[in-house]
PDB file of N, CA and C in Angstrom:
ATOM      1  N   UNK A   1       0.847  -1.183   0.000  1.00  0.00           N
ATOM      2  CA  UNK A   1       0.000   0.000   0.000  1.00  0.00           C
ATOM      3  C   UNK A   1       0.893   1.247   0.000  1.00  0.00           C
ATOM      4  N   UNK A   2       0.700   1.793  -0.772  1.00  0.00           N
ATOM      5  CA  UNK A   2       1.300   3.673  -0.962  1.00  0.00           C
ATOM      6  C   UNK A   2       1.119   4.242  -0.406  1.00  0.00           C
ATOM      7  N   UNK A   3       1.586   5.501   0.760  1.00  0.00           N
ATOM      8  CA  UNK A   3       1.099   6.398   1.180  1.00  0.00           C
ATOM      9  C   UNK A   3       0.938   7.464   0.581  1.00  0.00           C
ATOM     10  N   UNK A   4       0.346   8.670   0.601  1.00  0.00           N
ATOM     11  CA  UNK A   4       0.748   9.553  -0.055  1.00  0.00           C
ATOM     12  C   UNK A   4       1.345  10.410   0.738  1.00  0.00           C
ATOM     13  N   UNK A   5       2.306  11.313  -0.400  1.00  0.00           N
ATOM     14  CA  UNK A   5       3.484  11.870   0.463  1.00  0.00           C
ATOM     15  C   UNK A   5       2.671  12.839   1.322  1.00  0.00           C
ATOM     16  N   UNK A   6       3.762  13.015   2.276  1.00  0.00           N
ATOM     17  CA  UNK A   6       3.397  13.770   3.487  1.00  0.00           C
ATOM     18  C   UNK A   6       3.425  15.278   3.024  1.00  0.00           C
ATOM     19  N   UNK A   7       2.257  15.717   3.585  1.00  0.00           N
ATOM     20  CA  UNK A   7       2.514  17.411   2.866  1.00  0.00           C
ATOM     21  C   UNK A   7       1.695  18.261   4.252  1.00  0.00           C
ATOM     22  N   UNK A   8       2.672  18.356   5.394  1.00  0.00           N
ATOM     23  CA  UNK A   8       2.096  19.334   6.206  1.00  0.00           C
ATOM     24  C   UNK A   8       1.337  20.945   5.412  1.00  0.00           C
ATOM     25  N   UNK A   9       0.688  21.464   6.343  1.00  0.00           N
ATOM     26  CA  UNK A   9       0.003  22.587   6.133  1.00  0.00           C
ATOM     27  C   UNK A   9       0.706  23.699   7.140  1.00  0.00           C
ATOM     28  N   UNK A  10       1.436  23.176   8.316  1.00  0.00           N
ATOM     29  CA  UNK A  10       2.009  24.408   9.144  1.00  0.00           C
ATOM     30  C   UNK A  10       3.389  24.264   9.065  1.00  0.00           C
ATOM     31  N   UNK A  11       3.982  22.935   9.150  1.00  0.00           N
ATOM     32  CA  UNK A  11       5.513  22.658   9.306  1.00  0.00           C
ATOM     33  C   UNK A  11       5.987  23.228   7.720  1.00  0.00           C
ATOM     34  N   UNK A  12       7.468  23.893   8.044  1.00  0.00           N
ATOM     35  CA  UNK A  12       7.647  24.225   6.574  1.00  0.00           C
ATOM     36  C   UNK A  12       9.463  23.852   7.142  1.00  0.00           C
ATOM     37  N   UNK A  13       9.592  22.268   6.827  1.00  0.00           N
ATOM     38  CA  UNK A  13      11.286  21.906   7.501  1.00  0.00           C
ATOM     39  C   UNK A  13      12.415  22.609   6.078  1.00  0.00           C
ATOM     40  N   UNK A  14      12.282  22.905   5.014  1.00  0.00           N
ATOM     41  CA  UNK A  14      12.527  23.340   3.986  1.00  0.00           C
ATOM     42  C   UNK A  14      12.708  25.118   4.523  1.00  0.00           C
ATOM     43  N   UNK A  15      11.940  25.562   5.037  1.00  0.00           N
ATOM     44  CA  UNK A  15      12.595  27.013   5.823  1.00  0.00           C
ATOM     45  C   UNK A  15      13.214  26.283   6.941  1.00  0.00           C
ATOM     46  N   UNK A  16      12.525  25.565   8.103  1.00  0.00           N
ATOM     47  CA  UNK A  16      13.486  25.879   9.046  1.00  0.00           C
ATOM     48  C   UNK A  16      14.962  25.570   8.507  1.00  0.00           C
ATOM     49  N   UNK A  17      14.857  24.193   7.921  1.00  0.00           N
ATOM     50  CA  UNK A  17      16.495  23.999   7.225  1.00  0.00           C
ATOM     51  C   UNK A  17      17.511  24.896   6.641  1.00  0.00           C
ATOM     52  N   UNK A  18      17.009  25.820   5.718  1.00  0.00           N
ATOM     53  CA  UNK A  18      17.510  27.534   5.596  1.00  0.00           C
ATOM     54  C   UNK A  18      18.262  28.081   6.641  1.00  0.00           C
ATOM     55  N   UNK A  19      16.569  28.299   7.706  1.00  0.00           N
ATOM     56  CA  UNK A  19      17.491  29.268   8.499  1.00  0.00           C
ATOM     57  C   UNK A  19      18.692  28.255   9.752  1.00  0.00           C
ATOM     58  N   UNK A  20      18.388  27.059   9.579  1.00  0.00           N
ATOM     59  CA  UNK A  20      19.248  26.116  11.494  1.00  0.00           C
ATOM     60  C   UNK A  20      20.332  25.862  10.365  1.00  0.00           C
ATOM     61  N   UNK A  21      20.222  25.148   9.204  1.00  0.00           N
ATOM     62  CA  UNK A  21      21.401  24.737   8.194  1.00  0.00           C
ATOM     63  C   UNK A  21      22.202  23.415   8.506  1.00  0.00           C
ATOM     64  N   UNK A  22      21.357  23.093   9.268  1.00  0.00           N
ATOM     65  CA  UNK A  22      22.011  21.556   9.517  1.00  0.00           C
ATOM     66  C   UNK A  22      20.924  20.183   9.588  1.00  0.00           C
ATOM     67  N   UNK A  23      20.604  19.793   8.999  1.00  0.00           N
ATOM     68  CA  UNK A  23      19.597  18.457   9.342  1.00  0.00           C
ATOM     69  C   UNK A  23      19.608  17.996  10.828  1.00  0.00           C
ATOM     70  N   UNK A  24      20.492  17.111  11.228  1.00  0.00           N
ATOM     71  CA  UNK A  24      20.215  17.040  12.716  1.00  0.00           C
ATOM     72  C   UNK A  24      20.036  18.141  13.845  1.00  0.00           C
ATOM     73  N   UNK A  25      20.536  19.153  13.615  1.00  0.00           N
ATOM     74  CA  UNK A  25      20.102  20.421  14.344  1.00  0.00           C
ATOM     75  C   UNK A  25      18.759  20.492  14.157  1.00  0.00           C
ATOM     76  N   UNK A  26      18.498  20.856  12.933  1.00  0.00           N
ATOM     77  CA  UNK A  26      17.204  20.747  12.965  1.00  0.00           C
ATOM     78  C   UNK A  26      15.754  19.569  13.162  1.00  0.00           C
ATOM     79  N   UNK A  27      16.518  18.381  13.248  1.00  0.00           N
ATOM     80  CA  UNK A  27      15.553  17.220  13.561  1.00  0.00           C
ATOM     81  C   UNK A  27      15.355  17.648  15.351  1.00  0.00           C
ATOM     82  N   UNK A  28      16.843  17.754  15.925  1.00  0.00           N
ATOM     83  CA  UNK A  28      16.517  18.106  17.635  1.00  0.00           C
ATOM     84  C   UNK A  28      15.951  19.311  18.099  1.00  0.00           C
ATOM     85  N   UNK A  29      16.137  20.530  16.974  1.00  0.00           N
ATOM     86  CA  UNK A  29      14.867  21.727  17.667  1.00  0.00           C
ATOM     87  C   UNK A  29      13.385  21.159  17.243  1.00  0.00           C
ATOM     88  N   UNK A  30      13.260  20.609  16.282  1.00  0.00           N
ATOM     89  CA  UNK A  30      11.813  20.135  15.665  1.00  0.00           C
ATOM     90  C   UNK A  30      11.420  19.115  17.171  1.00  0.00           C
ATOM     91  N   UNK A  31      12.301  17.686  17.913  1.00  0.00           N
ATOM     92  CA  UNK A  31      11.679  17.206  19.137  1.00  0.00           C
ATOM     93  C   UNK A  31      11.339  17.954  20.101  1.00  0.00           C
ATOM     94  N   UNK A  32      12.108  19.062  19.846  1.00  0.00           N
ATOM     95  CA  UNK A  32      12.184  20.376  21.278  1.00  0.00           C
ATOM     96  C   UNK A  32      10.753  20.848  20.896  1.00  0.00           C
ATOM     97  N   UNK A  33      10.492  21.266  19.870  1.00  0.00           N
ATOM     98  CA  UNK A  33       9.299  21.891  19.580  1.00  0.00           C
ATOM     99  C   UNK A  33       7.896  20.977  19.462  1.00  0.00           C
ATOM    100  N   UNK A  34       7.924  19.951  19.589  1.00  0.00           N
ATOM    101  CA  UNK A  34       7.294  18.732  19.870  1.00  0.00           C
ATOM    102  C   UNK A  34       6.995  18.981  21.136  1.00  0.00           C
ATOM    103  N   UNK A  35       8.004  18.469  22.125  1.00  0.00           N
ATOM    104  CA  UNK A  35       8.132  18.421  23.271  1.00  0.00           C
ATOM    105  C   UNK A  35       7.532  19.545  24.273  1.00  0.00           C
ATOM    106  N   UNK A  36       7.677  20.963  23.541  1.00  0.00           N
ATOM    107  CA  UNK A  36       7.505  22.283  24.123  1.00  0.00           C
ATOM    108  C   UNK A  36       5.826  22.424  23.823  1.00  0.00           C
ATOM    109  N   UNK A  37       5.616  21.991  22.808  1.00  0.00           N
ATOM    110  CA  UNK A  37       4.145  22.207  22.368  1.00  0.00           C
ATOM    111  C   UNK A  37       3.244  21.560  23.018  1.00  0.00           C
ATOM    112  N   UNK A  38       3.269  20.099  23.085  1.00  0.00           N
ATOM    113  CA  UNK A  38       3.008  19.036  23.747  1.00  0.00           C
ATOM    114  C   UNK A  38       2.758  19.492  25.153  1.00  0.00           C
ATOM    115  N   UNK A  39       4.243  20.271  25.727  1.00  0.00           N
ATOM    116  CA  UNK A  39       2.933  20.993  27.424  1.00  0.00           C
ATOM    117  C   UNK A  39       2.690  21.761  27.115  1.00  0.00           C
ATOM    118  N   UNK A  40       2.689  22.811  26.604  1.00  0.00           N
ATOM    119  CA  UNK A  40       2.799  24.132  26.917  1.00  0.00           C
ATOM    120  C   UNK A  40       1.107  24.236  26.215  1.00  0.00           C
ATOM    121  N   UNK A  41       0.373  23.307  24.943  1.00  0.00           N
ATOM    122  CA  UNK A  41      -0.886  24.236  24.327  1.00  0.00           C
ATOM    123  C   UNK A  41      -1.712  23.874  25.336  1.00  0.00           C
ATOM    124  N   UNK A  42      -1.705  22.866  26.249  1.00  0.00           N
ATOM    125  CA  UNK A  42      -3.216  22.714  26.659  1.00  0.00           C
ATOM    126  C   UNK A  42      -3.057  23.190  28.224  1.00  0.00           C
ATOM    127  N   UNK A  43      -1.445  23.875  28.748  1.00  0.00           N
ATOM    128  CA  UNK A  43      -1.330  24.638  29.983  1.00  0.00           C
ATOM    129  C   UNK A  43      -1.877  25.891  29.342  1.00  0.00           C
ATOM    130  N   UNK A  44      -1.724  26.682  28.106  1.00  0.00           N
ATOM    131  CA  UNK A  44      -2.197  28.040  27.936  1.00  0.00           C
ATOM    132  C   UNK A  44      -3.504  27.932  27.525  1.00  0.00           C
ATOM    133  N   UNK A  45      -4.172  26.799  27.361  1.00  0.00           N
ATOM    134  CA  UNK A  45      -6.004  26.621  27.497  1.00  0.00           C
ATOM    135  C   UNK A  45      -6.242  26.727  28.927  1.00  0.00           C
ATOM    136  N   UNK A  46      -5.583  25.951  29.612  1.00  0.00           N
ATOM    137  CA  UNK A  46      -6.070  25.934  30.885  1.00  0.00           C
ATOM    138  C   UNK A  46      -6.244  27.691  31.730  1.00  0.00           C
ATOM    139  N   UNK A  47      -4.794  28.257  31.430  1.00  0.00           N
ATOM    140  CA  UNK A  47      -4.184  29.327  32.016  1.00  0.00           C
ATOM    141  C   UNK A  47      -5.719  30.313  31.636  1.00  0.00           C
ATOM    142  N   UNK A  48      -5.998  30.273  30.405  1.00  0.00           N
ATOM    143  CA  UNK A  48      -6.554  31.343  29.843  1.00  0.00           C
ATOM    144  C   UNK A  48      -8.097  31.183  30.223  1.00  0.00           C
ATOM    145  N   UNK A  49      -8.573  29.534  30.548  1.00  0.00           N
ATOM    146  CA  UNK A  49      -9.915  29.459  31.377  1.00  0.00           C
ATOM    147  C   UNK A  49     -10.260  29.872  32.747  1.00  0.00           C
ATOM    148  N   UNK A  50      -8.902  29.613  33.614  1.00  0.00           N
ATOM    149  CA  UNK A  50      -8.865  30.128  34.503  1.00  0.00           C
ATOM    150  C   UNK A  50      -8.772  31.832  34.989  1.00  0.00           C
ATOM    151  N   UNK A  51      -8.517  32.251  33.897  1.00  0.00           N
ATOM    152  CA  UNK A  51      -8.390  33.712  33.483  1.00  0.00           C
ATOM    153  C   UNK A  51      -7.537  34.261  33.674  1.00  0.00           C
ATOM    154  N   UNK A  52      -6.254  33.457  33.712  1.00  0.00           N
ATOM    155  CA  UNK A  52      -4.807  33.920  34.164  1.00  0.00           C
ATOM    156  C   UNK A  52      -4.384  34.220  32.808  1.00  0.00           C
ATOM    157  N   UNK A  53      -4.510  35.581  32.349  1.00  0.00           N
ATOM    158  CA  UNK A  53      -3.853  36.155  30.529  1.00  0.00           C
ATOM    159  C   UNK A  53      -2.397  36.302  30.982  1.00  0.00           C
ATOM    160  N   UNK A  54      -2.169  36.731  31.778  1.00  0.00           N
ATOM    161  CA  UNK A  54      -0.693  37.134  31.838  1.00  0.00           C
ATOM    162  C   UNK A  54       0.161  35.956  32.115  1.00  0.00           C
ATOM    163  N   UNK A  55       0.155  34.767  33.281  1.00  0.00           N
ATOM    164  CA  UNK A  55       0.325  33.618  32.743  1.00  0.00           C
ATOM    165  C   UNK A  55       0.563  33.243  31.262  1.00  0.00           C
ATOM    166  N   UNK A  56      -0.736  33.244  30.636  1.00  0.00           N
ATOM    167  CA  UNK A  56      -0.738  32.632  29.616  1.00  0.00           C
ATOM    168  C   UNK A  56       0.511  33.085  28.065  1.00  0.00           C
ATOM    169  N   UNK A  57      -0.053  34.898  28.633  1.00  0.00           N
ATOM    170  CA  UNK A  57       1.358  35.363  27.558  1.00  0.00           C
ATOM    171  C   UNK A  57       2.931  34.699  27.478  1.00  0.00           C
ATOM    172  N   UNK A  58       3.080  34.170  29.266  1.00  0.00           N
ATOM    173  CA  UNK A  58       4.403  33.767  29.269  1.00  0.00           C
ATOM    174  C   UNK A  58       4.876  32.789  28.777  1.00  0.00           C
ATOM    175  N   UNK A  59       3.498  31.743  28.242  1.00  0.00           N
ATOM    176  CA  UNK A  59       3.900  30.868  27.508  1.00  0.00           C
ATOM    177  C   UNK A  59       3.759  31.037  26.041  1.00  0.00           C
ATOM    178  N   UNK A  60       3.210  31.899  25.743  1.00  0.00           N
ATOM    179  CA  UNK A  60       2.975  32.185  24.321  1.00  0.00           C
ATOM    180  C   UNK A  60       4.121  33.164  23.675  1.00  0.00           C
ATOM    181  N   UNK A  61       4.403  33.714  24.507  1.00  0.00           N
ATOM    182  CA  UNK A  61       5.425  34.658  23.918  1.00  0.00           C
ATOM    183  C   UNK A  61       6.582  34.334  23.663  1.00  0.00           C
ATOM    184  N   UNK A  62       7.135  33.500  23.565  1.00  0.00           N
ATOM    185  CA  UNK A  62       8.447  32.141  23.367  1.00  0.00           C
ATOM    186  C   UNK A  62       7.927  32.210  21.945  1.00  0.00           C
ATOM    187  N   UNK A  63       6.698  31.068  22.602  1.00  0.00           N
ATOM    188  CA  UNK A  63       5.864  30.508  21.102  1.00  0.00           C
ATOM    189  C   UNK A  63       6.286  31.109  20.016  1.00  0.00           C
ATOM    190  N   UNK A  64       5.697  32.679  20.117  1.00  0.00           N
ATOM    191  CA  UNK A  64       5.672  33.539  18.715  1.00  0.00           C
ATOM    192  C   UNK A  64       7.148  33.538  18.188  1.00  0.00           C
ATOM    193  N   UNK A  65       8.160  33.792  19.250  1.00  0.00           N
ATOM    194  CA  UNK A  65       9.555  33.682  18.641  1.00  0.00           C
ATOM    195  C   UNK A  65       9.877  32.270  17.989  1.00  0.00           C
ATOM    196  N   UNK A  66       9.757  31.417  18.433  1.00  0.00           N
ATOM    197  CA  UNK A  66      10.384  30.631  17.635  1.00  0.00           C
ATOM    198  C   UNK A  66       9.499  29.258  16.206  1.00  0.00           C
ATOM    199  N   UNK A  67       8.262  29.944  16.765  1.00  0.00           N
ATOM    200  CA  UNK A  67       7.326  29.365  15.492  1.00  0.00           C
ATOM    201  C   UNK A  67       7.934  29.749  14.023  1.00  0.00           C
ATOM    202  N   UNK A  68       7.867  30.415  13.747  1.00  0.00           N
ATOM    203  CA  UNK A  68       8.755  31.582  12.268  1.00  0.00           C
ATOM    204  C   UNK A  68       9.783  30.870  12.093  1.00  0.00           C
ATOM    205  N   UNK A  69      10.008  30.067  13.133  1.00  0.00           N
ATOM    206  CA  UNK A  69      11.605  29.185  12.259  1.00  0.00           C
ATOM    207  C   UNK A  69      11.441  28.214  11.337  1.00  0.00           C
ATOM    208  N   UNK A  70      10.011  27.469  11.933  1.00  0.00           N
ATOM    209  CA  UNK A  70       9.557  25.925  11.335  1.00  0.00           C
ATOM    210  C   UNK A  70       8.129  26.039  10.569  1.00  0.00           C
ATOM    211  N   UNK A  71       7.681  27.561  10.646  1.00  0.00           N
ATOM    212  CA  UNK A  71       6.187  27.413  10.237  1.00  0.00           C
ATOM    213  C   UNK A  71       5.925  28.313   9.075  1.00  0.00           C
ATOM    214  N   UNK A  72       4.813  28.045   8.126  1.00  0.00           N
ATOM    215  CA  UNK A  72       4.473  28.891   7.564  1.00  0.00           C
ATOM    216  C   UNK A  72       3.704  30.318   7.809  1.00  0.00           C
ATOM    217  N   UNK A  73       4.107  31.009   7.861  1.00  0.00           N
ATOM    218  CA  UNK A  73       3.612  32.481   7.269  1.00  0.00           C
ATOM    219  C   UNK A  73       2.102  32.696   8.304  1.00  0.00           C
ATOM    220  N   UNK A  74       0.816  31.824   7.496  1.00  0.00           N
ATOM    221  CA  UNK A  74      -0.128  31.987   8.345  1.00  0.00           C
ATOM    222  C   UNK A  74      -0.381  31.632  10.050  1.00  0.00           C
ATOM    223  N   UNK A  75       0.025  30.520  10.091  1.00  0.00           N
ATOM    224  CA  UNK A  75       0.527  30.092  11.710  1.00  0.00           C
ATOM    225  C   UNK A  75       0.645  31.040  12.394  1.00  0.00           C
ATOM    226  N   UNK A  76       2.129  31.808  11.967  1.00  0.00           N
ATOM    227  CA  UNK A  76       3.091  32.688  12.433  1.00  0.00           C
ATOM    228  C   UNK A  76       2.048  33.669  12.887  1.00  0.00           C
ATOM    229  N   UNK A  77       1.503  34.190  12.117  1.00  0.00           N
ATOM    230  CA  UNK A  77       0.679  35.607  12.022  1.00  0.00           C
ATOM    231  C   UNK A  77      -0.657  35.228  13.155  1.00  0.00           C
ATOM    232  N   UNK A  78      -1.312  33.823  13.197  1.00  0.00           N
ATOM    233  CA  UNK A  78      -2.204  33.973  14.031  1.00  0.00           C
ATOM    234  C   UNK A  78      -1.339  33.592  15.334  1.00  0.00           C
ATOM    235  N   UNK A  79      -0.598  33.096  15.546  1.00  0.00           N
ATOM    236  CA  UNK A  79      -0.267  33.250  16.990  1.00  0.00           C
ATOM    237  C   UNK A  79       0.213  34.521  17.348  1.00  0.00           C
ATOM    238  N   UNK A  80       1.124  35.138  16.950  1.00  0.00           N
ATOM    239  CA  UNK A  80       1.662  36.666  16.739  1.00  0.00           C
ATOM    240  C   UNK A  80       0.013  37.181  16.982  1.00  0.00           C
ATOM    241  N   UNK A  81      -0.565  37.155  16.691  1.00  0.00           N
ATOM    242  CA  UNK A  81      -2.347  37.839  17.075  1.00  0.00           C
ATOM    243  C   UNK A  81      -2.579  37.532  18.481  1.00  0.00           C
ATOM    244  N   UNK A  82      -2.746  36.020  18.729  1.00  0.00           N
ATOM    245  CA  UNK A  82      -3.167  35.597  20.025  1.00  0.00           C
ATOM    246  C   UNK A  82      -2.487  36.286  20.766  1.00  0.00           C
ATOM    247  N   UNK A  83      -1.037  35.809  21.116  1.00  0.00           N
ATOM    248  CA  UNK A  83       0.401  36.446  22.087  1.00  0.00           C
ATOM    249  C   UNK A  83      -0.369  37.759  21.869  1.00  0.00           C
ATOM    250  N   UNK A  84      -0.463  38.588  21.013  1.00  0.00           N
ATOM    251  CA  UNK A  84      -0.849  40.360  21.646  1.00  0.00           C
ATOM    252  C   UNK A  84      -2.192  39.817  22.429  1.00  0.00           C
ATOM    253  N   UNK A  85      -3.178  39.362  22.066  1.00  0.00           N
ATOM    254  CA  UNK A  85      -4.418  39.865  22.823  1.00  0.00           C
ATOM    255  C   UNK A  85      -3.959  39.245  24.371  1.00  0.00           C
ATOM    256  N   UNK A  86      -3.067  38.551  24.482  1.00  0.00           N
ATOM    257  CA  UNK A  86      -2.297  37.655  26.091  1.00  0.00           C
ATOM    258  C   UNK A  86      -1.571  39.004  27.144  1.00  0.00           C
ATOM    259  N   UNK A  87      -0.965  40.209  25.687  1.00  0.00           N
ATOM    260  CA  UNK A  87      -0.455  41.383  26.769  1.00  0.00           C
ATOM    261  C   UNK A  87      -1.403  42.115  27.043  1.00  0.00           C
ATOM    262  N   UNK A  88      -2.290  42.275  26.889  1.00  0.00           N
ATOM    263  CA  UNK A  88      -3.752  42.646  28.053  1.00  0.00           C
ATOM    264  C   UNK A  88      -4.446  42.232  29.048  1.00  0.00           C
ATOM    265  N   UNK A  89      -3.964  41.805  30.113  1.00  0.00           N
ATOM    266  CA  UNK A  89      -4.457  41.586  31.502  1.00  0.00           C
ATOM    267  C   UNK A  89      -5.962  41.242  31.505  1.00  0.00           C
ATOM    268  N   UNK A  90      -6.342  40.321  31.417  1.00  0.00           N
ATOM    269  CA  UNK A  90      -8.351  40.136  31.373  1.00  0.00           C
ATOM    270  C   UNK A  90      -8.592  40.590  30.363  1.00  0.00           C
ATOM    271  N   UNK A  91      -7.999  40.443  28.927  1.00  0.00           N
ATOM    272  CA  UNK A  91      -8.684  40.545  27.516  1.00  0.00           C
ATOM    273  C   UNK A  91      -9.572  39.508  27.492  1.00  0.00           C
ATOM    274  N   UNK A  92     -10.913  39.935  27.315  1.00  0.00           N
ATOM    275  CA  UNK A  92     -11.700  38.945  26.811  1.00  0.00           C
ATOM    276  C   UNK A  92     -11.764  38.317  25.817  1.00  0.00           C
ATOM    277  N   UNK A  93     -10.827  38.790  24.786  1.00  0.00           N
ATOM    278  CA  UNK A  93     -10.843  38.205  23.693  1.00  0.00           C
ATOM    279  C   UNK A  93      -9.521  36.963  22.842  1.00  0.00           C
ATOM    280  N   UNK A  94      -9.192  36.807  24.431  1.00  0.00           N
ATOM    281  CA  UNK A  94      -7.916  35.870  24.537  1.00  0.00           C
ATOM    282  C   UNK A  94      -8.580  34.577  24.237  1.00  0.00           C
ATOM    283  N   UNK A  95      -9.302  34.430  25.391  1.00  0.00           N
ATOM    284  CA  UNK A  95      -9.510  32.771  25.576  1.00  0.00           C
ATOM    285  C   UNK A  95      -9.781  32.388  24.322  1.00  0.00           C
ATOM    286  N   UNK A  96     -11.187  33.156  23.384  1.00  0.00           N
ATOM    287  CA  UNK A  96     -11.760  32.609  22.215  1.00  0.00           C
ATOM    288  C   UNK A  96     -10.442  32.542  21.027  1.00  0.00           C
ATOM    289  N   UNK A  97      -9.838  33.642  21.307  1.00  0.00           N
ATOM    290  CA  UNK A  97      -8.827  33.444  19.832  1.00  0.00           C
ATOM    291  C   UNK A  97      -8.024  32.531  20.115  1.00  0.00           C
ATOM    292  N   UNK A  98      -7.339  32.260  21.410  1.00  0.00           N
ATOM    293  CA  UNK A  98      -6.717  30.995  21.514  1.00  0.00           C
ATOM    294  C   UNK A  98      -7.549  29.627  21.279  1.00  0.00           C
ATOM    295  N   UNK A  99      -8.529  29.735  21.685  1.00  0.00           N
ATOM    296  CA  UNK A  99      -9.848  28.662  21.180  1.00  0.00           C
ATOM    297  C   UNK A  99      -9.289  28.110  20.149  1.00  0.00           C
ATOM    298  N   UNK A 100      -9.558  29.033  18.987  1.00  0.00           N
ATOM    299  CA  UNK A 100      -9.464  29.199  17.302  1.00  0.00           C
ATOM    300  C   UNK A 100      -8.023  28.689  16.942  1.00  0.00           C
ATOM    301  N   UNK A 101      -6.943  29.301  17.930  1.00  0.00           N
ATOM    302  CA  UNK A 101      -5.438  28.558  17.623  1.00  0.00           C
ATOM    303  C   UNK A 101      -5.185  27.556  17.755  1.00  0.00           C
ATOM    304  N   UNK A 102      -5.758  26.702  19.195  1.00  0.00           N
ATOM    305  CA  UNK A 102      -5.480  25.317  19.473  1.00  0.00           C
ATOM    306  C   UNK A 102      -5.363  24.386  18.828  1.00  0.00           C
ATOM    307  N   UNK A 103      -6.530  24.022  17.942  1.00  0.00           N
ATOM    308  CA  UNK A 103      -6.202  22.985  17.049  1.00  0.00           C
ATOM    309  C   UNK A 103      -5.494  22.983  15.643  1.00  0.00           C
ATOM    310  N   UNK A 104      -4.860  23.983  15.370  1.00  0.00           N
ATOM    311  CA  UNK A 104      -3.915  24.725  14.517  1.00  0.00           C
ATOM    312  C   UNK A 104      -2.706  24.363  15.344  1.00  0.00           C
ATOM    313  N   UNK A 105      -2.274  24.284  16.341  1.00  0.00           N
ATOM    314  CA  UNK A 105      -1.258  23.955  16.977  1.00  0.00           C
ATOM    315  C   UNK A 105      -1.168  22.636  17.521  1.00  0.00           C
ATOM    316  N   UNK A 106      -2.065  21.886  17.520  1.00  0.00           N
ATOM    317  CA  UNK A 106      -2.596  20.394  18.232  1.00  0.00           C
ATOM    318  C   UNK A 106      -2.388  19.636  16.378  1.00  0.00           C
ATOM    319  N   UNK A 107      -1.780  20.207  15.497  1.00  0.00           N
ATOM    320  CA  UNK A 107      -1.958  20.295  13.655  1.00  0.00           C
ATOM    321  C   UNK A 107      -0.822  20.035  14.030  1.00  0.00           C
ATOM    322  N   UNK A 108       0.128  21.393  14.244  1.00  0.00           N
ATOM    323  CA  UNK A 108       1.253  21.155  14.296  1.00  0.00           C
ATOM    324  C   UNK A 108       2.162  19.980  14.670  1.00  0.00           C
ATOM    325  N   UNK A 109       1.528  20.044  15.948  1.00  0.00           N
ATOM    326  CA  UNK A 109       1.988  19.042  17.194  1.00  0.00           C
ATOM    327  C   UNK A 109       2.551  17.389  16.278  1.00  0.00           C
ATOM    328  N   UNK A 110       1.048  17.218  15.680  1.00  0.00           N
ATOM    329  CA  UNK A 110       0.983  16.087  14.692  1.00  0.00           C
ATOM    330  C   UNK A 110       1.735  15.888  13.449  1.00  0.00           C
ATOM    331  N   UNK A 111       1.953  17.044  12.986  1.00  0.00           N
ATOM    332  CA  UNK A 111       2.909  17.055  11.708  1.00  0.00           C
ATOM    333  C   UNK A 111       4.260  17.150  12.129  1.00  0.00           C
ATOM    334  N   UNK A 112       4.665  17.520  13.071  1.00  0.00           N
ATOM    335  CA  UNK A 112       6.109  17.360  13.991  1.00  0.00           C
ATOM    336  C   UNK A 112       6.855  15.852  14.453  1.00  0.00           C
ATOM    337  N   UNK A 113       5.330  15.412  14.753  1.00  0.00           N
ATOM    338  CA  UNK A 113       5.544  14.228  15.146  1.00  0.00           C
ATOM    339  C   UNK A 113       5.703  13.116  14.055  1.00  0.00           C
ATOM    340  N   UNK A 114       4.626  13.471  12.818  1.00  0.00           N
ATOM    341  CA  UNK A 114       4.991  12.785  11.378  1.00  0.00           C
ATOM    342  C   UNK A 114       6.057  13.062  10.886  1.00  0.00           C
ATOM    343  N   UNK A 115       6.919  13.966  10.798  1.00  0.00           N
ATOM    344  CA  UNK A 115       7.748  14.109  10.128  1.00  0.00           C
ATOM    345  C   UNK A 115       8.930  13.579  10.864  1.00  0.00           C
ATOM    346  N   UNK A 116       9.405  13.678  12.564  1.00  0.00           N
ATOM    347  CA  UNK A 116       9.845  13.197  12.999  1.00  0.00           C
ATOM    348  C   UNK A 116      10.095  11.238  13.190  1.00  0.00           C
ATOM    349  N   UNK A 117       8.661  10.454  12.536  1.00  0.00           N
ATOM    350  CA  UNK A 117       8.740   9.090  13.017  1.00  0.00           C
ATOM    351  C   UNK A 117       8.693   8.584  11.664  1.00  0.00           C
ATOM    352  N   UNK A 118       8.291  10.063  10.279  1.00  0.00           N
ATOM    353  CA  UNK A 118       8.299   9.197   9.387  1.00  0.00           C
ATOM    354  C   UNK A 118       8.546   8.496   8.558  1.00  0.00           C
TER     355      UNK A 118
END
């Protein structure tokens, strides 16, 4: 049976490879970013139900830096959205846009992990 080739929608290892320039460098930030994602999306659901925004920025604001290494363009731009509405203390409009990010990042999570086992 054939698979068909793998064609993420957020991972873009073809930039990160550009900018890290080494394959195994870049296979071990890609587990890191596995690994980092893996706690960190469903502590900044939690953070942000509980209504802790500023919490939550502290984990998101990493995020935004180092997403742009491995991701495409749109990703980039909606977390870069979320992370701002996180530097407003009781933005109401955190929890829902992170809502909207989660499984865009729970995407990721999965295509990190495909590309990593596959």
């Amino acid at each position: 049976m054939n698979l068909p080739p793998f064609e993420p929608m957020h991972l873009d290892t073809e930039l990160a490879l550009s900018q890290i320039g080494d394959v195994d460098a870049m296979n071990g930030m890609l587990a890191m970013l596995e690994e980092t994602l893996g706690r960190d999306v469903p502590k900044i659901a939690e953070l942000l139900a509980a209504g802790d925004v500023v919490a939550a920025n502290h984990l998101l604001h990493p995020l935004k830096g180092f997403i742009p290494i491995f991701c495409r363009a749109p990703l980039c731009e909606q977390v870069s959205s979320v992370e701002a509405l996180t530097k407003i203390g009781g933005n109401p409009e955190a929890a829902p846009a992170y809502a909207k990010l989660m499984p865009e990042l729970n995407l990721l999570i999965s295509e990190v992990s495909q590309y990593l086992n596959g």
